[in-house]
Protein backbone atom coordinates (compact mmCIF):
# COMPACT_ATOMS: atom_id res chain seq x y z
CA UNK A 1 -17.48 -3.75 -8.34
CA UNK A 2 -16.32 -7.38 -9.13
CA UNK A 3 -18.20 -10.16 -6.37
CA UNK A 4 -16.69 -10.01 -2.77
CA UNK A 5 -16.47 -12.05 0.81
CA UNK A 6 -16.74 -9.94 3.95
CA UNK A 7 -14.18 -11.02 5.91
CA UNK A 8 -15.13 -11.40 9.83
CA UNK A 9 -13.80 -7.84 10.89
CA UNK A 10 -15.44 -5.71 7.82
CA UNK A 11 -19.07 -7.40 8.90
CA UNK A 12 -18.56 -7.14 12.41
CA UNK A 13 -18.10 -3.10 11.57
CA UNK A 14 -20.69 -3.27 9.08
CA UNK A 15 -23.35 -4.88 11.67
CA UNK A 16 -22.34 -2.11 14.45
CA UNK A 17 -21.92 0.56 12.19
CA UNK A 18 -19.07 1.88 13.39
CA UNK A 19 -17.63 3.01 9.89
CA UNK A 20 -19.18 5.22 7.63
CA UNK A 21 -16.92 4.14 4.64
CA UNK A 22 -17.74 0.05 5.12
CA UNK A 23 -21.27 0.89 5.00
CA UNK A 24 -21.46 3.43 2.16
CA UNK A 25 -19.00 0.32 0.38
CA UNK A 26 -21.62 -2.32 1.38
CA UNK A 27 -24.60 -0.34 0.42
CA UNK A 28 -22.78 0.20 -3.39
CA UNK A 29 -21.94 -3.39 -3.04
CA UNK A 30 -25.41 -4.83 -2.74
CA UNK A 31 -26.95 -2.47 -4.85
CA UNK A 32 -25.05 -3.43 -7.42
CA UNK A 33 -25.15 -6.97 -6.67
CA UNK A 34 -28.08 -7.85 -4.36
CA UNK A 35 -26.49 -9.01 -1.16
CA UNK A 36 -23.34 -9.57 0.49
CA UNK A 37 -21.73 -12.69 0.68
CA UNK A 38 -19.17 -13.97 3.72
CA UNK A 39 -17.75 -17.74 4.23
CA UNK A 40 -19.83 -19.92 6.58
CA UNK A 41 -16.56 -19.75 9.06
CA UNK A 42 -17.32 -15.55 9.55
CA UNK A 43 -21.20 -17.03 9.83
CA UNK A 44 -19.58 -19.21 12.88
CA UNK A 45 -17.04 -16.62 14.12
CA UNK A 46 -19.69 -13.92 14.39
CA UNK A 47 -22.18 -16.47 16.03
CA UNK A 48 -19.91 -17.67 18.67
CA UNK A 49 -19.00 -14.26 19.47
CA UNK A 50 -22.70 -13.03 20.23
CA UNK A 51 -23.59 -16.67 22.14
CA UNK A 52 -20.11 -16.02 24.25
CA UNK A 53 -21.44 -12.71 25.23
CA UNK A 54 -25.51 -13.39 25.46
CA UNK A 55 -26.19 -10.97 23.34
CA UNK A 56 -29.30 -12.77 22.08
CA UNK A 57 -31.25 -9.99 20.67
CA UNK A 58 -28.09 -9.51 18.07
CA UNK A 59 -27.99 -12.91 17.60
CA UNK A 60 -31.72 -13.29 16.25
CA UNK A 61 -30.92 -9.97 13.78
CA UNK A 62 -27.91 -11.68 12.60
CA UNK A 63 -30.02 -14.58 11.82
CA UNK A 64 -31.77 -12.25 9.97
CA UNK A 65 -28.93 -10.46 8.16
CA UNK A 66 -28.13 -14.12 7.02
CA UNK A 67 -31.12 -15.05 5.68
CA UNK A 68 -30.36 -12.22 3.00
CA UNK A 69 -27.09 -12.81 2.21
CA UNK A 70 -24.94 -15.56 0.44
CA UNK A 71 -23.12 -17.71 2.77
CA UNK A 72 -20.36 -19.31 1.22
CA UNK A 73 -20.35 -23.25 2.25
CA UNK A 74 -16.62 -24.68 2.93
CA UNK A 75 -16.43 -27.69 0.81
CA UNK A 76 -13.21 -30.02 0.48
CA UNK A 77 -11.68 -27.99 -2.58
CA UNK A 78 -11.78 -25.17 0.29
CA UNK A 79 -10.12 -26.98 2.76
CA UNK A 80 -7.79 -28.80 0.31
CA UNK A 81 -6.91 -24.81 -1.04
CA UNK A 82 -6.56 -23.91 3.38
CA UNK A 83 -4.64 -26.54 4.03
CA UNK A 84 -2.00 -25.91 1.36
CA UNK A 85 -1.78 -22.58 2.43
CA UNK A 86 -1.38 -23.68 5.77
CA UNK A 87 1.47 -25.72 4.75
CA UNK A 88 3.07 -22.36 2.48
CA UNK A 89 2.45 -20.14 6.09
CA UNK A 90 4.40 -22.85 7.95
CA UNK A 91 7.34 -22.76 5.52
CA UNK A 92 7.89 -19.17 4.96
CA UNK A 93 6.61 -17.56 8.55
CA UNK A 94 3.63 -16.55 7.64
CA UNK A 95 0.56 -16.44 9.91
CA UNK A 96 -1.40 -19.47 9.71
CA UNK A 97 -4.60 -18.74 11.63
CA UNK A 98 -7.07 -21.83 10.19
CA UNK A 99 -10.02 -19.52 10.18
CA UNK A 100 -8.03 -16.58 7.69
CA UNK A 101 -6.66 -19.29 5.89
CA UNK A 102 -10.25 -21.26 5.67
CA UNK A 103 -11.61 -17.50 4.42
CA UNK A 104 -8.89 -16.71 2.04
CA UNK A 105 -9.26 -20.21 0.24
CA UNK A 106 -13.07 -19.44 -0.01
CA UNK A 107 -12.24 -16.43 -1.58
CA UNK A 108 -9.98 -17.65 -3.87
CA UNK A 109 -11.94 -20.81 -4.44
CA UNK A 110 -15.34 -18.76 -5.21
CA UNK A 111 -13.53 -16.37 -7.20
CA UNK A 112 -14.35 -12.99 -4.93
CA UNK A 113 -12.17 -10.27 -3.63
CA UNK A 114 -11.43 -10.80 -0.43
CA UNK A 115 -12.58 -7.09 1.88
CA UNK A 116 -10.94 -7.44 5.02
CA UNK A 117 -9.05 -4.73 7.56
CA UNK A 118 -6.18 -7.10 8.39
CA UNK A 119 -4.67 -6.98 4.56
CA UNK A 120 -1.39 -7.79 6.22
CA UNK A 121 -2.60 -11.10 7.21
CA UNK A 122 -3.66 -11.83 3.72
CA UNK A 123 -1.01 -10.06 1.44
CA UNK A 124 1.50 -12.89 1.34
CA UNK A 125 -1.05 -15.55 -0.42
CA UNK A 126 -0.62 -15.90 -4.44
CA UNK A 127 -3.97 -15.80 -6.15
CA UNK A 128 -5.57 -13.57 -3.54
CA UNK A 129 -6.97 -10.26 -4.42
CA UNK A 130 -8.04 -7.91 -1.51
CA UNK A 131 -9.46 -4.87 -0.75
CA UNK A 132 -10.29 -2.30 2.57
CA UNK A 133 -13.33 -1.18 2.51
CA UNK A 134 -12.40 1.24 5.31
């Protein structure tokens, strides 16, 4: 298995374990390589989604869950890499969400696979590999 990035939606399965075939990927995965790695934007989107509901006790074993995997800073080569995807989405119709586009560049930009659900978000950017884990 070459390195990933969880994208927000395969570790939001992968924390409620609502898919047997993301978590039988994920356990290969960090066998293999020791821990998963997501961008420090799913970090944020997964955080503000437990805060918005008060689901504290989640949000300490996320903590957790962090603390023993890579978290992928964004760094200005990231958002240079978003930004000019953002401009490519606006020209050609593409969706342009700024936190997919902020996760694709640190995919491309770390040089991991990208495992997301929502490939059809992500199938139109060059340089981009992905893969479902479902």
């Amino acid at each position: 298995m070459p390195p990933v990035l969880l994208d927000t939606d395969i570790l939001s399965e992968l924390l409620k374990l609502r898919n047997p075939s993301v978590r039988q990927n994920a356990i290969a995965y960090t066998v293999q390589h020791g821990r998963l790695a997501f961008s420090a934007i799913t970090r944020y989107e997964i955080c503000r989604g437990y805060i918005a509901q008060k689901a504290t006790a989640q949000l300490a074993r996320f903590q957790i869950f962090c603390a023993n995997s890579l978290i992928v800073p964004v760094t200005d080569s990231i958002f240079d890499r978003a930004a000019d995807l953002w401009a490519n989405a606006y020209q050609t119709g593409q969706p342009r969400a700024d936190t997919d586009l902020i996760i694709a560049a640190t995919a491309i930009e770390s040089g991991r696979v990208l495992v997301t659900g929502n490939t059809a978000h992500f199938s139109w950017i060059p340089n981009l590999v992905i893969e479902d884990w479902r």
